[in-house]
C-alpha atoms as a PDB file:
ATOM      1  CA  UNK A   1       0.000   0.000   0.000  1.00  0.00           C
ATOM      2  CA  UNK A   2       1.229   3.007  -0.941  1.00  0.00           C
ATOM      3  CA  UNK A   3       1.582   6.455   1.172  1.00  0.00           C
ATOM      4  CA  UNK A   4      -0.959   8.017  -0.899  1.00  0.00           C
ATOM      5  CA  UNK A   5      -3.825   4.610  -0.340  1.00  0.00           C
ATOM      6  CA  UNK A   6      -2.684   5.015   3.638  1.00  0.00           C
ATOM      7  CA  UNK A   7      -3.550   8.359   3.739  1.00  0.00           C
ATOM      8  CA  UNK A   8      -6.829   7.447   1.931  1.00  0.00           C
ATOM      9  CA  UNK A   9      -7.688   4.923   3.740  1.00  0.00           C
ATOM     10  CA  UNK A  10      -7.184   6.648   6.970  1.00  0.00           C
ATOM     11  CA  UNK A  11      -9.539   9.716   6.068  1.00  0.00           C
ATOM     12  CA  UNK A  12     -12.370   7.274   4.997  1.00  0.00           C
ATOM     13  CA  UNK A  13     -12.101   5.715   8.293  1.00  0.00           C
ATOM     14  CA  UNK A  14     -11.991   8.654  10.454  1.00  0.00           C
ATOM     15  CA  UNK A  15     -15.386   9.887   8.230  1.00  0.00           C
ATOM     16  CA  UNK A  16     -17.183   6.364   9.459  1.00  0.00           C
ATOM     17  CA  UNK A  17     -16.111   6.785  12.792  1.00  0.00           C
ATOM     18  CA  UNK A  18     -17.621  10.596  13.054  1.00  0.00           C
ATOM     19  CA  UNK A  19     -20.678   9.034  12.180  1.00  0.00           C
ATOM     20  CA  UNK A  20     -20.659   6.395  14.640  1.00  0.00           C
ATOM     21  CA  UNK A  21     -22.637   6.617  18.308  1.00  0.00           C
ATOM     22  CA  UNK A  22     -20.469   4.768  20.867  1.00  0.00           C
ATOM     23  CA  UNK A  23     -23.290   3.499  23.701  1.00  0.00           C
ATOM     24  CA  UNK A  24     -22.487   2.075  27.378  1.00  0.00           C
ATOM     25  CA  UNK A  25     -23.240  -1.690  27.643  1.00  0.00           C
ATOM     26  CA  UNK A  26     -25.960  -1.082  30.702  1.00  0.00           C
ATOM     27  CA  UNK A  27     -27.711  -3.401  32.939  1.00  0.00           C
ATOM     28  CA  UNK A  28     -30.981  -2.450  30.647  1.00  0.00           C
ATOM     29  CA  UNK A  29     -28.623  -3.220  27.353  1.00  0.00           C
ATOM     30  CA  UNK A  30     -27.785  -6.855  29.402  1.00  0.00           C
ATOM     31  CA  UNK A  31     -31.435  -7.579  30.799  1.00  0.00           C
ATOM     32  CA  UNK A  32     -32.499  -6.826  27.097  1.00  0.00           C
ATOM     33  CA  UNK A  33     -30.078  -9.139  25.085  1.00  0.00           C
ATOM     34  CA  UNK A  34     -30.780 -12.378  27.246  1.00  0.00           C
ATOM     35  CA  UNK A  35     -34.379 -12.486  26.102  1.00  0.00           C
ATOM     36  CA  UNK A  36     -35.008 -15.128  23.456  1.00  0.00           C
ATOM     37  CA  UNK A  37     -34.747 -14.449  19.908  1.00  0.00           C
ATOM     38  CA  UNK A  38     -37.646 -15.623  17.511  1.00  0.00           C
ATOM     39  CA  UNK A  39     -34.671 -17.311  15.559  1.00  0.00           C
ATOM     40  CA  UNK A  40     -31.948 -19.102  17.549  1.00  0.00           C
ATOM     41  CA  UNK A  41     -29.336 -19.773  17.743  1.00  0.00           C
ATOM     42  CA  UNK A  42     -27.552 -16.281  18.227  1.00  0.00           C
ATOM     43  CA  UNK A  43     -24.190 -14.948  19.514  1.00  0.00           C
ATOM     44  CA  UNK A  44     -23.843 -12.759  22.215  1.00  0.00           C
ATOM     45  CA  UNK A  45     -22.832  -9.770  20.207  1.00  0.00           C
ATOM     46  CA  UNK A  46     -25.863 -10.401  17.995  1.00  0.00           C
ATOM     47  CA  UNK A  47     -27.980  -9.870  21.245  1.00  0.00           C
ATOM     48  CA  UNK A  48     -26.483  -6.809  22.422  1.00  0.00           C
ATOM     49  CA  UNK A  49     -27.010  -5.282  18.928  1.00  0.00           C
ATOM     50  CA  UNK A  50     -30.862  -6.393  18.885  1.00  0.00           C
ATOM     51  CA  UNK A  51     -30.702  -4.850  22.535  1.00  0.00           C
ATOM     52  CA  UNK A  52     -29.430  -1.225  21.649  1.00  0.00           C
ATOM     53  CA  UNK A  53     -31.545  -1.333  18.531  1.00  0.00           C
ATOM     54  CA  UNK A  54     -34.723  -1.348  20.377  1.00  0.00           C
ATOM     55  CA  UNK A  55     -33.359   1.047  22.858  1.00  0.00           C
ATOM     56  CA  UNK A  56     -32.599   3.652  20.201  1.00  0.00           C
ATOM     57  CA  UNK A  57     -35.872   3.610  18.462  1.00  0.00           C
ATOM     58  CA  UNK A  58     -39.697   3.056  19.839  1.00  0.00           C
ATOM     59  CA  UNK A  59     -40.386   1.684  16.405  1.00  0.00           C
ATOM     60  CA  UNK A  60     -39.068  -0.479  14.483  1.00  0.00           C
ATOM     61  CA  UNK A  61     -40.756   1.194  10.792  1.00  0.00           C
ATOM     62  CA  UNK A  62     -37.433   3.616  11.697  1.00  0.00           C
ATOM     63  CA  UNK A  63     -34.388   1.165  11.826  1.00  0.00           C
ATOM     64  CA  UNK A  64     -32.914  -0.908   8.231  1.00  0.00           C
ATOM     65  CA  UNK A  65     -30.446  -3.332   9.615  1.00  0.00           C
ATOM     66  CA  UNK A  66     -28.004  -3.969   7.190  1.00  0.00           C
ATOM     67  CA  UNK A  67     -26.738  -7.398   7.567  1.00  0.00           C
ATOM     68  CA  UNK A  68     -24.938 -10.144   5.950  1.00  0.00           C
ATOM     69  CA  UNK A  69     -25.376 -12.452   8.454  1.00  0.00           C
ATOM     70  CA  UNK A  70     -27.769 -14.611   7.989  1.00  0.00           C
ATOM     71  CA  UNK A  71     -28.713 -14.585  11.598  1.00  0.00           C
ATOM     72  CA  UNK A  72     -29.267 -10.941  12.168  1.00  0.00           C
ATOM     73  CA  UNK A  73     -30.965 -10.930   8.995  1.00  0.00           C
ATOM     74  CA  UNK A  74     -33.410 -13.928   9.994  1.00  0.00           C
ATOM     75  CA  UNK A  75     -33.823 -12.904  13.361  1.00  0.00           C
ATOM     76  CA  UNK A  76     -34.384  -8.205  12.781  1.00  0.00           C
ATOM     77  CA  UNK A  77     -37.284 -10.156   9.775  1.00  0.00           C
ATOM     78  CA  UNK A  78     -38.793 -11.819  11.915  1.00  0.00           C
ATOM     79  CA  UNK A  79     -38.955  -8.662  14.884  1.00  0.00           C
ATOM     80  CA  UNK A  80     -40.245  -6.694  12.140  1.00  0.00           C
ATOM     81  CA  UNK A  81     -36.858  -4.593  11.080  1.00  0.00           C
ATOM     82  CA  UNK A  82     -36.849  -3.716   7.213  1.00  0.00           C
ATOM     83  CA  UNK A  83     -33.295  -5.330   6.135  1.00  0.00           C
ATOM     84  CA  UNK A  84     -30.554  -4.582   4.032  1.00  0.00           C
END
């Protein structure tokens, strides 16, 4: 890679990150991720995702998930989450 691609690749990163929302893992976000998903099985990971999705929005007409996991995909279907 050259100094040029670095430099690139460095800016595009830093624009994703400004765009990002960094989020505590509470006792809510925990309680929330151990309930049971309409598709299992899931990882842990997957469940605290599912978790701070339905904390950030009241409905669920508001969120795409964009997935290529077949999981996520499966399971945010099934909860009623357009996907991507």
């Amino acid at each position: 890679m050259t100094l040029r691609q670095k430099r690139s690749a460095t800016l595009s990163a830093r624009a994703v990150v400004r765009r990002c929302y960094l989020f505590d893992i509470s006792s809510e976000i925990l309680a929330r991720s151990s309930r049971p998903f309409p598709v299992e099985p899931v990882r842990t990971l997957d469940a605290i995702h599912r978790a701070m999705i339905e904390l950030m929005s009241a409905s669920a007409d508001l969120v795409t998930v964009i997935t290529r996991d077949h999981r996520i995909r499966d399971n945010a279907v099934a909860l009623g989450y357009r996907v991507e």
